[in-house]
Protein backbone atom coordinates (compact mmCIF):
# COMPACT_ATOMS: atom_id res chain seq x y z
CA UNK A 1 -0.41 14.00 -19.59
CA UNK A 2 0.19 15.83 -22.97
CA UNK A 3 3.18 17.35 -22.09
CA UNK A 4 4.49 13.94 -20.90
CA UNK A 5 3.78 12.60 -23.98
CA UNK A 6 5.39 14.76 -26.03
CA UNK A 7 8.20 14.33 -24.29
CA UNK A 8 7.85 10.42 -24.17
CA UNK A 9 8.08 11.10 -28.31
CA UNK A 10 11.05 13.34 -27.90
CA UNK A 11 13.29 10.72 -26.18
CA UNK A 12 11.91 7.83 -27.98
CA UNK A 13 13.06 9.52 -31.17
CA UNK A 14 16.03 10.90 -29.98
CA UNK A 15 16.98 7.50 -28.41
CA UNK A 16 16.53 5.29 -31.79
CA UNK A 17 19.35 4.83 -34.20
CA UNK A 18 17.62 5.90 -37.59
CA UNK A 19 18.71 9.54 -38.22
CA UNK A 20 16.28 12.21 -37.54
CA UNK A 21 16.53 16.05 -38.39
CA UNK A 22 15.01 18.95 -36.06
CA UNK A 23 11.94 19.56 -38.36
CA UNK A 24 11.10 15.92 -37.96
CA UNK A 25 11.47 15.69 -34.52
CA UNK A 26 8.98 19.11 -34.61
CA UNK A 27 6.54 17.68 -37.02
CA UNK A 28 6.25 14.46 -34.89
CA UNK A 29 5.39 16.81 -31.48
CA UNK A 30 3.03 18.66 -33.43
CA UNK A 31 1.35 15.28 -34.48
CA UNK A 32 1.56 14.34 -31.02
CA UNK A 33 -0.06 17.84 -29.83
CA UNK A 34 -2.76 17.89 -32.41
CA UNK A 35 -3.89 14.43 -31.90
CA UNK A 36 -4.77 14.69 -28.06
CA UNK A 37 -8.46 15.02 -28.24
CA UNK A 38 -7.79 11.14 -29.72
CA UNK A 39 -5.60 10.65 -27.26
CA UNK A 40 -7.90 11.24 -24.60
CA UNK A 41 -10.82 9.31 -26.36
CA UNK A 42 -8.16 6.25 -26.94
CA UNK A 43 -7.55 6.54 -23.10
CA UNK A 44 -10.88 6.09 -22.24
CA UNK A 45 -11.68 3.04 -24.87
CA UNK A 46 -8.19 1.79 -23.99
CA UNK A 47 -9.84 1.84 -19.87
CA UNK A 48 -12.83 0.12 -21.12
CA UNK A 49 -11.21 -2.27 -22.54
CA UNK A 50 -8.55 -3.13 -19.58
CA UNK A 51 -11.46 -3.07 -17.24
CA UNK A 52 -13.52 -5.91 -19.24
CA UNK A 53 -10.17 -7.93 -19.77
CA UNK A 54 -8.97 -7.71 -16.29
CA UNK A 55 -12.95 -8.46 -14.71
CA UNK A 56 -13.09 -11.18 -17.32
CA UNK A 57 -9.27 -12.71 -15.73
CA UNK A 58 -10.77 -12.32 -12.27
CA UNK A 59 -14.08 -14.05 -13.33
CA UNK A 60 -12.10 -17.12 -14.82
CA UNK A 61 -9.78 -17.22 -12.04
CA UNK A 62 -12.74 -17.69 -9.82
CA UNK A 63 -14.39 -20.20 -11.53
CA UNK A 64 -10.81 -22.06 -11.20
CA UNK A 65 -10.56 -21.83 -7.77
CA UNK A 66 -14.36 -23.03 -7.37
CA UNK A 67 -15.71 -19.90 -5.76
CA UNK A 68 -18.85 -18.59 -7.35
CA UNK A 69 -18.51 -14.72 -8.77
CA UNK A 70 -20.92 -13.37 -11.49
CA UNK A 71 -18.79 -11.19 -14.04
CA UNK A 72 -21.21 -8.67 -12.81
CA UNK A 73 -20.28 -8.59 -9.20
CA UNK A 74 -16.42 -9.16 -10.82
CA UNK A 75 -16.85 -6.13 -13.20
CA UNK A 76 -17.75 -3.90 -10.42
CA UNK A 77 -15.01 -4.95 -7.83
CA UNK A 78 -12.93 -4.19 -10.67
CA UNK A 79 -13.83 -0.90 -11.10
CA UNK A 80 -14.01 0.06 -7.84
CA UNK A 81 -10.57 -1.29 -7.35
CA UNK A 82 -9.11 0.47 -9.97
CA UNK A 83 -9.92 3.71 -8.63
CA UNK A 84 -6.95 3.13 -6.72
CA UNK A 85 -4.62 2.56 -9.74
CA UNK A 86 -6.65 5.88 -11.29
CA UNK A 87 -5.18 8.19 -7.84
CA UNK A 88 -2.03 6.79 -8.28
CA UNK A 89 -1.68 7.91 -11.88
CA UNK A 90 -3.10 11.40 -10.86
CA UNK A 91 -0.60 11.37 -7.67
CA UNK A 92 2.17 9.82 -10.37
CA UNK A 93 1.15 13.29 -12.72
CA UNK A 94 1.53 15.28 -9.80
CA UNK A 95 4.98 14.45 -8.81
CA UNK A 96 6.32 14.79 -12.41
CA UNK A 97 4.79 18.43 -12.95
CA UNK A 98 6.26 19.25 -9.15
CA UNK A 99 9.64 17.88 -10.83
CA UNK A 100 9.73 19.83 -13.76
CA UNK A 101 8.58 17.98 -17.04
CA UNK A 102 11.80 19.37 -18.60
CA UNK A 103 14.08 16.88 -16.53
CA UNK A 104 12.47 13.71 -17.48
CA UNK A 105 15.73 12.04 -18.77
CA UNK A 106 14.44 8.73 -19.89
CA UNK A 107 11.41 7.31 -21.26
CA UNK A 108 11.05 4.93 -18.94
CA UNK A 109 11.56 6.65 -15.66
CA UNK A 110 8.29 8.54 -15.14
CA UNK A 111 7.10 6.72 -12.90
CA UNK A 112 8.04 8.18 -9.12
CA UNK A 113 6.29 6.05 -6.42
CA UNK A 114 7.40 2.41 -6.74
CA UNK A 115 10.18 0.66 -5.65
CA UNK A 116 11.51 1.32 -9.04
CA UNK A 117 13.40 4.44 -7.49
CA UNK A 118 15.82 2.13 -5.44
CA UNK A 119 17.67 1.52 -9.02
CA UNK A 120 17.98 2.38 -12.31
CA UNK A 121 16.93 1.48 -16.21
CA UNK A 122 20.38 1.04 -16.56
CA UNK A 123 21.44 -1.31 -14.17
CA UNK A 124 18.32 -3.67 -14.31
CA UNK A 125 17.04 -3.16 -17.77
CA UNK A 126 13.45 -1.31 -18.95
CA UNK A 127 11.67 -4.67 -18.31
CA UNK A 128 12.69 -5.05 -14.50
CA UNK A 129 12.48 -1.43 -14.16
CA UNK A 130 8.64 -1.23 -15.61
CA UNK A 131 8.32 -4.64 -12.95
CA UNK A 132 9.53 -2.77 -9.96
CA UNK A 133 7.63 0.45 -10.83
CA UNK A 134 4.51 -1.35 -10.44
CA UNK A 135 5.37 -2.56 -7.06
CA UNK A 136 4.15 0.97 -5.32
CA UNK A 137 1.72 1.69 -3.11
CA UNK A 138 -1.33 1.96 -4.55
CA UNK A 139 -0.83 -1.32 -6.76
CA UNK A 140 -0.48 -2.81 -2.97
CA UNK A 141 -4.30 -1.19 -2.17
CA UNK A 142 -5.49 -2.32 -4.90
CA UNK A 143 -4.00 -6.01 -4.09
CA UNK A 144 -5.41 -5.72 -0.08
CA UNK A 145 -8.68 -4.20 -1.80
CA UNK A 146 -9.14 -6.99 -4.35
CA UNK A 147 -8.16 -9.69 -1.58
CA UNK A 148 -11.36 -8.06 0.75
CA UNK A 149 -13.42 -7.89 -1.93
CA UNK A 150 -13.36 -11.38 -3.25
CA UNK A 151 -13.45 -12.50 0.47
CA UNK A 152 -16.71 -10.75 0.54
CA UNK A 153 -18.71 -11.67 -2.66
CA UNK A 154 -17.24 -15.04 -2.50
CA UNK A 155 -17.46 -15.99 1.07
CA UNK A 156 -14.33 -17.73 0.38
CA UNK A 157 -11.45 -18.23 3.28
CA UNK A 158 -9.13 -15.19 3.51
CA UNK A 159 -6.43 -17.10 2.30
CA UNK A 160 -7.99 -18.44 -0.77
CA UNK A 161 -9.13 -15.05 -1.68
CA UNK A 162 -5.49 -13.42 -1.36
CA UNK A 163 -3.96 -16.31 -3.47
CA UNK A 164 -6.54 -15.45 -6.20
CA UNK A 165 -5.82 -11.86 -6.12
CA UNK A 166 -1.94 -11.74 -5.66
CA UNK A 167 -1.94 -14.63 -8.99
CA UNK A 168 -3.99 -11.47 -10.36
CA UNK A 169 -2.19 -8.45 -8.73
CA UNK A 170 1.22 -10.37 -10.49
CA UNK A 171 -0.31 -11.09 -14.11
CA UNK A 172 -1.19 -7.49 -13.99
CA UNK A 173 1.77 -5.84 -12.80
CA UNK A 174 4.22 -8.53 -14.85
CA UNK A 175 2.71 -7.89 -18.34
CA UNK A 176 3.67 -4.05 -19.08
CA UNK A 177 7.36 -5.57 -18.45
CA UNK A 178 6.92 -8.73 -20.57
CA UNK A 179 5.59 -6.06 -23.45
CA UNK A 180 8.37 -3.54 -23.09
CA UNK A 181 10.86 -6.57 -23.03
CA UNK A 182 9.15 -7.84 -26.94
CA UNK A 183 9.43 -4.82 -27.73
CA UNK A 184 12.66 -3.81 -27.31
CA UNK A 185 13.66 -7.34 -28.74
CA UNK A 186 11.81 -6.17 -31.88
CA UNK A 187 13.39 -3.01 -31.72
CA UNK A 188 16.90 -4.32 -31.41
CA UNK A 189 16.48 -6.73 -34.22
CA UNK A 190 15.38 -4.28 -36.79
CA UNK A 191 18.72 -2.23 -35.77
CA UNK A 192 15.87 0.98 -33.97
CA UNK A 193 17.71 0.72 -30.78
């Protein structure tokens, strides 16, 4: 995803209001390009992280819906779960190499398998964009995947088990969007954008 990146930076830069000159715009891509081997470490702390936050949402939803769930058995549903989310980032990575990394337009639309492709950043807005990007098929396994594994280490009803896991499946795919939208907010106030 390096060369993504980079050219995440470019357009972010290139898209903000505050003059830049070239040799900025090349010092920040070689920061970029030296600083991978943190990238890659941050990636895997940043995983870590998501994994415990999201087991420890699925653990308290749980206990609110009165079905019994260690955060051990939660923490591994999660992870095994999220394998799905992992292939669609790797299938995701795929398509945008097949594409041509060059023709990424927009920082926002590198993502190639949700319904996000029906429209445009610019006629619903980054925030609904990010939303319906999310809405692709593998965030859909992981929802039926979620829904069978609660049913299982619960023993709950089928029903109750998909309620608890779509309330997840929408925190999940609804907070990247509610992020991008503060931060563009931000960014518009301080005149960035």
């Amino acid at each position: 995803m390096i060369p993504v990146s980079t050219k995440i930076v470019e357009l972010t830069f290139t898209s903000m209001r505050i003059p830049i000159s070239d040799a900025q715009l090349e010092t920040s891509m070689q920061l970029v390009y030296k600083l991978r081997y943190l990238q890659v470490a941050g990636s895997v702390f940043s995983y870590v992280f998501m994994l415990t936050i999201y087991t420890l949402i699925i653990w308290i939803l749980t206990k609110i819906a009165k079905q019994s769930l260690s955060f051990q058995k939660a923490f591994e549903l999660i992870i095994h779960c999220c394998f799905v989310i992992a292939i669609g980032g790797l299938v995701n990575t795929f398509i945008l190499y097949y594409q041509g990394i060059e023709n990424i337009q927009n920082m926002y639309e590198i993502s190639l398998t949700g319904l996000n492709l029906l429209t445009s950043t610019a006629s619903v807005g980054a925030p609904f964009y990010t939303f319906l990007s999310l809405i692709n098929p593998f965030y859909i396994w992981f929802l039926v995947l979620l829904t069978l594994g609660l049913a299982v280490l619960t023993e709950a009803k089928f029903i109750k088990a998909f309620t608890i896991g779509l309330i997840f499946w929408i925190m999940i795919i609804a907070f990247p969007a509610i992020v991008i939208y503060f931060t563009q907010l931000f960014m518009h106030r301080k005149g960035l954008f």
